[in-house]
Protein backbone atom coordinates (compact mmCIF):
# COMPACT_ATOMS: atom_id res chain seq x y z
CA UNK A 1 0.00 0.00 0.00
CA UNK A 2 1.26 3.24 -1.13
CA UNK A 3 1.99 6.18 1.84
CA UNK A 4 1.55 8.93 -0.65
CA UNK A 5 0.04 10.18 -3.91
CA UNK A 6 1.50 9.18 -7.15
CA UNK A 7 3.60 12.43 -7.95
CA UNK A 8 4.70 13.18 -11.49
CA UNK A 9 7.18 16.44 -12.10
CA UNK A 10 7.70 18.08 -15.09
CA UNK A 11 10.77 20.56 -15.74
CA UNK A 12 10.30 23.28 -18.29
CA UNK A 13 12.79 26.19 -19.80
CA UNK A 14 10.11 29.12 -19.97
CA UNK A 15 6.28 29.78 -19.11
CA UNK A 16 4.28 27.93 -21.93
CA UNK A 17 6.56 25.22 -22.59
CA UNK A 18 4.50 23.33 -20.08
CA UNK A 19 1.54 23.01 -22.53
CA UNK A 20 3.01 22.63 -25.31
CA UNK A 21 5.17 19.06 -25.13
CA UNK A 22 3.48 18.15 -21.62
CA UNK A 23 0.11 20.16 -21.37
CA UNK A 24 -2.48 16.99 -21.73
CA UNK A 25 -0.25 14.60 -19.96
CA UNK A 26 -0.05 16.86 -16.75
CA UNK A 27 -4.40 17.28 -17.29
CA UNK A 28 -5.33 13.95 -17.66
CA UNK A 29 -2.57 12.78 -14.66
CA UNK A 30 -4.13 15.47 -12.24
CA UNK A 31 -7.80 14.43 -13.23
CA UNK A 32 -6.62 11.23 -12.31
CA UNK A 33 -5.57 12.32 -8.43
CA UNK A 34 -1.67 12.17 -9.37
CA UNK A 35 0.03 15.36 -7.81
CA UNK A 36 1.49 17.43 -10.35
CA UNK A 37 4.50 19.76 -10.17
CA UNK A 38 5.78 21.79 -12.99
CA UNK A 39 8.95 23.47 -12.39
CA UNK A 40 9.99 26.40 -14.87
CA UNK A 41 13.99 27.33 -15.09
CA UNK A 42 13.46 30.88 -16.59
CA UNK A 43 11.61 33.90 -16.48
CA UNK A 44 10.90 34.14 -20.16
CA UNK A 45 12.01 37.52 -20.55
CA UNK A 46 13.52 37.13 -23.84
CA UNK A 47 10.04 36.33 -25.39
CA UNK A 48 7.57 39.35 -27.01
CA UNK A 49 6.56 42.25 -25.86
CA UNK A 50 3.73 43.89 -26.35
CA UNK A 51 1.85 43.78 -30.15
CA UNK A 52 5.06 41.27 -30.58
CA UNK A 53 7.90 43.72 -30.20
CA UNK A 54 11.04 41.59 -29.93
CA UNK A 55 14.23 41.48 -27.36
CA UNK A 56 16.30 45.01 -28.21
CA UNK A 57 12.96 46.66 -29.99
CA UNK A 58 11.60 49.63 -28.77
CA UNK A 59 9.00 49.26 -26.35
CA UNK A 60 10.69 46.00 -25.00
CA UNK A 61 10.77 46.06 -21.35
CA UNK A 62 12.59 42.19 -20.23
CA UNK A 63 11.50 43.28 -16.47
CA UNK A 64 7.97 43.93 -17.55
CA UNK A 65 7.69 40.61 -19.87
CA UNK A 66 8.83 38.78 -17.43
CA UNK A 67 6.15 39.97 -14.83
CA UNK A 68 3.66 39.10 -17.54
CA UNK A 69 4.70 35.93 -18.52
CA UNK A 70 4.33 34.84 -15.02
CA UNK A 71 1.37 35.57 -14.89
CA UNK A 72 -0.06 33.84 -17.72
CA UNK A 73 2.32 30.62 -16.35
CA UNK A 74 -0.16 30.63 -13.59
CA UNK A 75 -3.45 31.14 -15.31
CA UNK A 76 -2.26 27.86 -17.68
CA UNK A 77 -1.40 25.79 -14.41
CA UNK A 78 -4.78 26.73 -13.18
CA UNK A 79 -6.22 25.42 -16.56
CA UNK A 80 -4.19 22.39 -16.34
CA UNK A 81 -5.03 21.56 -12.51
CA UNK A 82 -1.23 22.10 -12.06
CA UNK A 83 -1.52 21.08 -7.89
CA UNK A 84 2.61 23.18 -7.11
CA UNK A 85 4.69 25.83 -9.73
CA UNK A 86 7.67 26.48 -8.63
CA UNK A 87 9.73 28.57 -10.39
CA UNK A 88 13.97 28.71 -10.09
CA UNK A 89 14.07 32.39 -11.79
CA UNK A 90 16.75 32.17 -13.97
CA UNK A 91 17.05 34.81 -16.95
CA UNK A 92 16.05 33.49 -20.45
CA UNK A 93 18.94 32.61 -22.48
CA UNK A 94 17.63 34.06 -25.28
CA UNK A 95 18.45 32.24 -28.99
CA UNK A 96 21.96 30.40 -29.52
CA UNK A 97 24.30 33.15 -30.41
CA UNK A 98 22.19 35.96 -28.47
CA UNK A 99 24.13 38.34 -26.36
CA UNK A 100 21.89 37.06 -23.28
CA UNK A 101 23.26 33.89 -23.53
CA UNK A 102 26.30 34.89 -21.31
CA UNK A 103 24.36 37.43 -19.04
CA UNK A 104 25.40 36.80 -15.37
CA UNK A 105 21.93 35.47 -14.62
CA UNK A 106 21.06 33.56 -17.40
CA UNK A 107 20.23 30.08 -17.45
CA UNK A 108 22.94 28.75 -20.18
CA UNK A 109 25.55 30.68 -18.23
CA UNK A 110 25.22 29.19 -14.58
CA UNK A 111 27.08 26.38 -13.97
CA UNK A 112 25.39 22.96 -14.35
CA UNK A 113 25.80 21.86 -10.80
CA UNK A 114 24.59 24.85 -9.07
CA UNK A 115 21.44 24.74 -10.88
CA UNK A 116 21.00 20.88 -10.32
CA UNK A 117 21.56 21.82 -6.35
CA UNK A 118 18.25 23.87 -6.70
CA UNK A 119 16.63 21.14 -8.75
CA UNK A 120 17.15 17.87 -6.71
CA UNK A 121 16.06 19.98 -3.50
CA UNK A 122 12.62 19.62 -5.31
CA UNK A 123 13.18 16.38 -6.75
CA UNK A 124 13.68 15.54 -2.51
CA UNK A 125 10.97 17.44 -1.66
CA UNK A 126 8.38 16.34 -3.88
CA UNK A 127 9.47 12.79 -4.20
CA UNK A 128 8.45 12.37 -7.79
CA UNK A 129 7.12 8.82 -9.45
CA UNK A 130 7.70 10.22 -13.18
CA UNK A 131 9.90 13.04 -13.87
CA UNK A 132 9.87 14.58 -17.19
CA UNK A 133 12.46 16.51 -19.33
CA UNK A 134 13.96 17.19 -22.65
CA UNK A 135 16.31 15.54 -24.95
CA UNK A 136 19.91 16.63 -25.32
CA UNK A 137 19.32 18.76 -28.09
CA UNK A 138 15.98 20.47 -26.32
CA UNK A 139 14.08 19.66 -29.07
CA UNK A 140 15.18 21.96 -31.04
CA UNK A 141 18.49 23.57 -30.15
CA UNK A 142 17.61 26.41 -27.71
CA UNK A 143 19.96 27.22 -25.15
CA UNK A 144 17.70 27.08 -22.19
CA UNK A 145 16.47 23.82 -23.48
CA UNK A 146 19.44 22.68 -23.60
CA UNK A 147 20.08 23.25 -20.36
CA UNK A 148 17.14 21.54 -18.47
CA UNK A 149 18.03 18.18 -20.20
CA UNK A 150 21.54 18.96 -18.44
CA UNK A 151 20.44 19.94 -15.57
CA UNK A 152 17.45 17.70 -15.13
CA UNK A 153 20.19 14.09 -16.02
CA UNK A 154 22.67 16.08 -12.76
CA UNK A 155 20.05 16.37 -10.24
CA UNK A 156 18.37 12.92 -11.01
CA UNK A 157 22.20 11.72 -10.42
CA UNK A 158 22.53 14.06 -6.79
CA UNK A 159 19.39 11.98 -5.53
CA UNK A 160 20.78 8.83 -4.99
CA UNK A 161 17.78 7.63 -3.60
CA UNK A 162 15.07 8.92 -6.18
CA UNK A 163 13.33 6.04 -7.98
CA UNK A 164 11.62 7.95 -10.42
CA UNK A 165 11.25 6.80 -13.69
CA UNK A 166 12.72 9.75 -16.11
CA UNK A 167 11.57 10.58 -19.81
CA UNK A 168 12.24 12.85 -22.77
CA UNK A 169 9.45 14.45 -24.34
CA UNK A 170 9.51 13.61 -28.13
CA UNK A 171 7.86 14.43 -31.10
CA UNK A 172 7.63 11.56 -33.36
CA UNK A 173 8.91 12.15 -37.37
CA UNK A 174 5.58 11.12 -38.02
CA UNK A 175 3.94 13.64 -35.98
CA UNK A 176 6.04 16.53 -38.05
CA UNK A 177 5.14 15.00 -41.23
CA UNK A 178 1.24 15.04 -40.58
CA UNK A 179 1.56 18.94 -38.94
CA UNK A 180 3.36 19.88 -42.74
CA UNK A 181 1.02 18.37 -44.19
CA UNK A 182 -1.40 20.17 -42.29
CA UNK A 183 0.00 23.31 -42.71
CA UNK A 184 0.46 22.65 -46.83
CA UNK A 185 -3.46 21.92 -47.36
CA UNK A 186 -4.66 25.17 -45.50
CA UNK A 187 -2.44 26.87 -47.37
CA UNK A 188 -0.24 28.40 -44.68
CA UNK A 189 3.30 27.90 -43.61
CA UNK A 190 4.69 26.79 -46.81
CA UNK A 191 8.30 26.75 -45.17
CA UNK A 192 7.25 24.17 -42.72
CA UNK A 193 8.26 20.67 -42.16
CA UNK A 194 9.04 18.63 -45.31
CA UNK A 195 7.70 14.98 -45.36
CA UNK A 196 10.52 14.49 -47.88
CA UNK A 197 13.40 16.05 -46.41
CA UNK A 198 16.69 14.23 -46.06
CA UNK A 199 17.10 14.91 -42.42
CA UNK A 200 13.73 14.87 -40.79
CA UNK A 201 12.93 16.49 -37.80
CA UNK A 202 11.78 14.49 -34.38
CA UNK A 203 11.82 11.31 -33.15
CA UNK A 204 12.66 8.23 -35.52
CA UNK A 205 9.05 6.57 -34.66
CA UNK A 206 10.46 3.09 -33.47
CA UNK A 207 12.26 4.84 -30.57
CA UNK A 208 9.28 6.15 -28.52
CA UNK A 209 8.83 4.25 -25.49
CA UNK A 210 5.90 5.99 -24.67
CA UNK A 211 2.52 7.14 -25.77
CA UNK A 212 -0.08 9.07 -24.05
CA UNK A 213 -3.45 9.47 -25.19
CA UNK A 214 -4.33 12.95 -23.94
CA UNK A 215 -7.38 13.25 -26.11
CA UNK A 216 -9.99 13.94 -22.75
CA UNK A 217 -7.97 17.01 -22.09
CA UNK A 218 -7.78 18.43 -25.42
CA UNK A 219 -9.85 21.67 -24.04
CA UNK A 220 -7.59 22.51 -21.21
CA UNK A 221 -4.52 22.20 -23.43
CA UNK A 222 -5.79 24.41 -25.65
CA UNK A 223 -7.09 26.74 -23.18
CA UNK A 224 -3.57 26.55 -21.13
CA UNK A 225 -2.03 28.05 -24.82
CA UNK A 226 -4.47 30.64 -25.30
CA UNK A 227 -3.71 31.82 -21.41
CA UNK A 228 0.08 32.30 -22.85
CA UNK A 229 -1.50 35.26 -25.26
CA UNK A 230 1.29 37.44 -25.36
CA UNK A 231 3.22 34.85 -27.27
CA UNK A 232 3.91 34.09 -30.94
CA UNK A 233 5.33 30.78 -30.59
CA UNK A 234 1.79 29.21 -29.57
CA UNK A 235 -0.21 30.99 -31.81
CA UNK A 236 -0.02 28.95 -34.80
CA UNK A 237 -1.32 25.73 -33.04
CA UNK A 238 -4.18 27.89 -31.84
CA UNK A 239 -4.83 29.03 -35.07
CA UNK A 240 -5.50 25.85 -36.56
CA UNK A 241 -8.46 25.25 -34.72
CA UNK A 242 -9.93 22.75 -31.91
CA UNK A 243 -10.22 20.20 -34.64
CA UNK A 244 -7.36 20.40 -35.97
CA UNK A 245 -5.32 20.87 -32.68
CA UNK A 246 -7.12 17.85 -31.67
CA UNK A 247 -5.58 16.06 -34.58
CA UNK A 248 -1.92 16.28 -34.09
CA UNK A 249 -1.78 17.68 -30.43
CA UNK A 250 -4.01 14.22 -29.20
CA UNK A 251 -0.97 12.21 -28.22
CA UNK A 252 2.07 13.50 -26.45
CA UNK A 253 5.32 10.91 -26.97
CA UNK A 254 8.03 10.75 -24.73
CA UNK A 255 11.46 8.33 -25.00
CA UNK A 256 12.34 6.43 -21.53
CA UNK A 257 15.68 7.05 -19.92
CA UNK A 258 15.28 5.29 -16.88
CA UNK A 259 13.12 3.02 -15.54
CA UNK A 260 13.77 0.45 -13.14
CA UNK A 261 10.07 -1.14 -12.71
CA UNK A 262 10.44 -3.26 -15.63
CA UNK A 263 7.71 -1.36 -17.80
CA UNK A 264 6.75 -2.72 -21.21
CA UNK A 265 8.38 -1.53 -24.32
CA UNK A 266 5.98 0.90 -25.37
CA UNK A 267 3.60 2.44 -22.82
CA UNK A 268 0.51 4.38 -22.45
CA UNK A 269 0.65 5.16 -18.88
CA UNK A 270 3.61 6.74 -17.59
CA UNK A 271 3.00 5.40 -13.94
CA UNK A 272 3.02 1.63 -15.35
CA UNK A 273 4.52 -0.74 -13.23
CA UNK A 274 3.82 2.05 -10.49
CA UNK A 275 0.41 1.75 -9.06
């Protein structure tokens, strides 16, 4: 018999990251009674400004989008049933090759260790069943990204005792190739993902471990993404539509790191081998 709830933990690199690679896993986990944490490294104060104004544009205040951004990270937890944010406060990183890459309080420039410090008080704290990351690339190169998958693998290795079974999120090739398609019959983003390019982004398909059907929570996902409104990077998902959001944002894929309960090959419960 189990002493405590099932705990999952998710670490993120800014606000809205949450929702987009873990938003329906984190809903239909907390709808199931499994305490949910999502911890966020940075602020997010490289992202848009008001009407979109970028980092260095006129009217770009990093103190004031960072203020803002926080608060829309805690209007999507609240959609998502979040049950603890915590947040670490780092400064966004900004884009490989930014200037705020090596600010003195950026994420990419602290030091590995002293960030996992912070993180595996949490991991001790919270005690988490499933703890979720990013691959060593981020997903997609950014710096901050980067640097959870670093610091998230340090931590999990400071908590000796910590049991927790650790993924990657992933998104499958296949999952790119439907979303250009997508994109190609509506007529929009013409530049996007090629079905027929010679190195295609995401996950080769056979190396997902794990599947999860998040089509119940389809409505608080895509409420979560609307809550992050001051942000480009989310609008062209909501822009699609429900049905089409539904379509390729239904499953969220993740690749198992560790695991020592002996789980099957391919899941569709994160917590298998755990209840």
């Amino acid at each position: 018999m189990r002493d405590r709830p099932l705990t999952l933990m998710a670490v993120h690199a800014h606000p809205d990251d949450e929702v987009t690679s873990t938003g329906g896993t984190l809903a239909r986990y907390a709808a199931e009674g499994v305490t949910t944490v999502v911890v966020t490294c940075t602020d997010g104060r490289c992202g848009d400004g008001p009407n979109g104004v970028k980092p260095g544009e006129a009217g770009h205040d990093p103190e004031a989008v960072a203020a803002h951004r926080r608060r829309e990270l805690e209007a999507s937890c609240a959609e998502l049933k979040v049950t603890h944010l915590e947040m670490l406060g780092y400064h966004d990183s900004g884009m490989l090759g930014w200037d705020t890459n090596a600010a003195p309080q950026s994420f990419w420039a602290t030091p590995v260790t002293a960030a996992a410090e912070r993180l595996a008080g949490l991991i001790r704290r919270y005690r988490p069943d499933v703890l979720l990351t990013y691959d060593e690339n981020g997903g997609y190169g950014h710096p901050d990204h980067i640097q959870v998958h670093r610091v998230t693998m340090a931590a999990v290795e400071l908590v000796t005792d910590s049991s927790a079974k650790v993924y990657m999120s992933a998104l499958p090739r296949s999952a790119f190739q439907r979303i250009g398609e997508r994109m190609r019959e509506m007529g929009i983003g013409t530049d996007g993902p090629d079905p027929a390019a010679e190195q295609p982004m995401g996950w080769p398909d056979e190396e997902i471990t794990a599947r999860i059907d998040v089509t119940g929570t389809l409505e608080q996902k895509f409420a979560a993404l609307s809550a992050h409104a001051s942000q480009g990077d989310g609008a062209f998902f909501l822009s699609l539509g429900r049905e089409v959001f539904g379509e390729i944002m239904g499953v969220e894929c993740y690749v198992r790191v560790r695991d020592s309960t002996g789980a099957p090959a391919v899941e569709h419960d994160l917590f298998s081998g755990l209840r």
